[in-house]
C-alpha atoms as a PDB file:
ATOM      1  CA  UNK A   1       8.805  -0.688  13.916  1.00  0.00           C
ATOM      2  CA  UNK A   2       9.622  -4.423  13.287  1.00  0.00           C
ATOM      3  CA  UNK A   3       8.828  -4.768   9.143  1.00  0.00           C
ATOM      4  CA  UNK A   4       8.218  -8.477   7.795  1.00  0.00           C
ATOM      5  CA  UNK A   5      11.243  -9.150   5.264  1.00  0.00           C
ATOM      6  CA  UNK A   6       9.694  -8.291   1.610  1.00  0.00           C
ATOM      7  CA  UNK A   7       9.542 -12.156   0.703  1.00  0.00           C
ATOM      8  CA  UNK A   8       6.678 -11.935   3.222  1.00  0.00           C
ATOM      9  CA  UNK A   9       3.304 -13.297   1.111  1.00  0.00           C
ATOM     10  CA  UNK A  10       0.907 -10.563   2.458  1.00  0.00           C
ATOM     11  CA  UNK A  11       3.923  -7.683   1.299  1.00  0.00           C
ATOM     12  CA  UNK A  12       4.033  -9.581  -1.790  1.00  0.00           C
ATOM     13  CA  UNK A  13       0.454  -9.558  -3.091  1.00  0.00           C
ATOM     14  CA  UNK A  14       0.392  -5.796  -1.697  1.00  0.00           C
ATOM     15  CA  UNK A  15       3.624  -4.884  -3.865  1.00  0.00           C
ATOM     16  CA  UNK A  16       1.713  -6.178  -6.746  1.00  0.00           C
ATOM     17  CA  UNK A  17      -1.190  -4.736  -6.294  1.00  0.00           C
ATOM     18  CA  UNK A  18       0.890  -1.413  -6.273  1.00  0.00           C
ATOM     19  CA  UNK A  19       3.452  -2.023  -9.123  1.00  0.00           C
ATOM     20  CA  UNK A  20       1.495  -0.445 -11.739  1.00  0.00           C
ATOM     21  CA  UNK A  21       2.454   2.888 -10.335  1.00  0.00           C
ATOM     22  CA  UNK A  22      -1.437   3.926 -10.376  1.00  0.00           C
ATOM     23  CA  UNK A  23      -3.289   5.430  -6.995  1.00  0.00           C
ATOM     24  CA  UNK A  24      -5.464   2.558  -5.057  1.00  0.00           C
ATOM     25  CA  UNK A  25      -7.784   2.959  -2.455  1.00  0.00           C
ATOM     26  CA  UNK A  26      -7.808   1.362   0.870  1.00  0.00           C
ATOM     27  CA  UNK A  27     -10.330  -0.800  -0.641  1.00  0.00           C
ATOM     28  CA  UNK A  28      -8.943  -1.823  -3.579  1.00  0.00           C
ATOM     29  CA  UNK A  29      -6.033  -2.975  -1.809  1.00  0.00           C
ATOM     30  CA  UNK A  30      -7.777  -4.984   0.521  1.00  0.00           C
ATOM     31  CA  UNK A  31      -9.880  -7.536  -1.980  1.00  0.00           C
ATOM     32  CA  UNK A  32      -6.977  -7.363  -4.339  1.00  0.00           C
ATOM     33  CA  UNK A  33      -4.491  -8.740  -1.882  1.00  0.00           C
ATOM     34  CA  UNK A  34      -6.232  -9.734   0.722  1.00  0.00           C
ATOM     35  CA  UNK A  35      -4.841  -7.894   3.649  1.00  0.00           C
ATOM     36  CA  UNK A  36      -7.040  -5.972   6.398  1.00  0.00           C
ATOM     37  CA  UNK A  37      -4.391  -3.439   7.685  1.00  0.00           C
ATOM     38  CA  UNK A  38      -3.170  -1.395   4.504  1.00  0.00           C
ATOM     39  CA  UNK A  39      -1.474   1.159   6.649  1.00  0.00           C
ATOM     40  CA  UNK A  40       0.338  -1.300   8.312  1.00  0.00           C
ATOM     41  CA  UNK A  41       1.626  -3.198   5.257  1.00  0.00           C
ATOM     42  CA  UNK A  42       2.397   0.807   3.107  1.00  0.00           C
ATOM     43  CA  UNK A  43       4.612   1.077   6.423  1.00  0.00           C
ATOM     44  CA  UNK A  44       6.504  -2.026   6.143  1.00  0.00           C
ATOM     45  CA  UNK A  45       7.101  -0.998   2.941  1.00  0.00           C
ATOM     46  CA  UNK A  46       8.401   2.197   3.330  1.00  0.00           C
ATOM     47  CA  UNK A  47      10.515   1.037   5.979  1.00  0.00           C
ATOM     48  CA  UNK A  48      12.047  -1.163   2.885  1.00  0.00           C
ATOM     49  CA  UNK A  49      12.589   1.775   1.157  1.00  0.00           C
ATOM     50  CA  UNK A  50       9.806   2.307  -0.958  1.00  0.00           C
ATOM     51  CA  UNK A  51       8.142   5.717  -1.904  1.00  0.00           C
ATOM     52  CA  UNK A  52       4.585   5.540  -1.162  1.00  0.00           C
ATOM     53  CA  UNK A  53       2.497   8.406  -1.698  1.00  0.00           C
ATOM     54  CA  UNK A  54      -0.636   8.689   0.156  1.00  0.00           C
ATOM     55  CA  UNK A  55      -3.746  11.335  -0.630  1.00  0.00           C
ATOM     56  CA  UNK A  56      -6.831  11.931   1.503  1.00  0.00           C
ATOM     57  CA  UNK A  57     -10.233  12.958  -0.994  1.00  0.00           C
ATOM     58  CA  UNK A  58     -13.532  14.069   0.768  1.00  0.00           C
ATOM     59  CA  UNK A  59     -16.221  11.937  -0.598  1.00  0.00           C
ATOM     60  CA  UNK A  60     -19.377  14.065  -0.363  1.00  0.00           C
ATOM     61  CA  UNK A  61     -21.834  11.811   2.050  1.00  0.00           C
ATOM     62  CA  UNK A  62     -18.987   9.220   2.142  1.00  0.00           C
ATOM     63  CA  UNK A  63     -16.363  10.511   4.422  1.00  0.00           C
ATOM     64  CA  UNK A  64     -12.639  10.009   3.240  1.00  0.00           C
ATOM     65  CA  UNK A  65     -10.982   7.749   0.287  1.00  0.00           C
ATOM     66  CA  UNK A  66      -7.478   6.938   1.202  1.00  0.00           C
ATOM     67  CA  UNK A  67      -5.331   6.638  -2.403  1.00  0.00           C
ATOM     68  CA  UNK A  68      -2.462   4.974  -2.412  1.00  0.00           C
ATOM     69  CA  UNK A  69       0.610   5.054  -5.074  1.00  0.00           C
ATOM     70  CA  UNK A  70       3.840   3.557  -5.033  1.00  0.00           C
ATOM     71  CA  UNK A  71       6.188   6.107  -7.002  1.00  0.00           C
ATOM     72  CA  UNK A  72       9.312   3.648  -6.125  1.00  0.00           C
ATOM     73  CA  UNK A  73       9.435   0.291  -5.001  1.00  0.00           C
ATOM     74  CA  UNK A  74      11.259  -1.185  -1.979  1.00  0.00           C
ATOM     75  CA  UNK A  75      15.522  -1.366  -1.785  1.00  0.00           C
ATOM     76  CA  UNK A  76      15.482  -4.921  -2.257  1.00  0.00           C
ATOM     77  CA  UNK A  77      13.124  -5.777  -4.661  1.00  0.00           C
END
């Protein structure tokens, strides 16, 4: 996988979206940094070295929530 380098806007307004160490959904991340492929950005990240920990909850009559939380940020930041 080719990652952006972390000064990379779209990693930057995901990174702090995730800082506060709290679980986000898909969602959230998307209006609050305005990115459409979250997996694709929690990647990039990882492959900086961050610890992202992702958890799947059944939504009864809603499918799946994706939660997202950052447990360490990247190498270099």
């Amino acid at each position: 996988m080719h990652a952006a380098p972390l000064t990379s806007a779209r990693l930057q307004r995901v990174l702090a979206v995730l800082k506060d160490g709290k679980p986000h959904t898909t969602r959230q991340i998307v209006r609050r940094a305005n990115v459409c492929a979250v997996n694709s950005c929690i990647a990039e990240l990882r492959a900086h070295g961050a610890e992202i920990a992702c958890e799947v909850v059944r939504v009864k009559g809603s499918g799946r929530r994706f939660y997202y939380t950052m447990t360490k940020g990247p190498d270099d930041a």
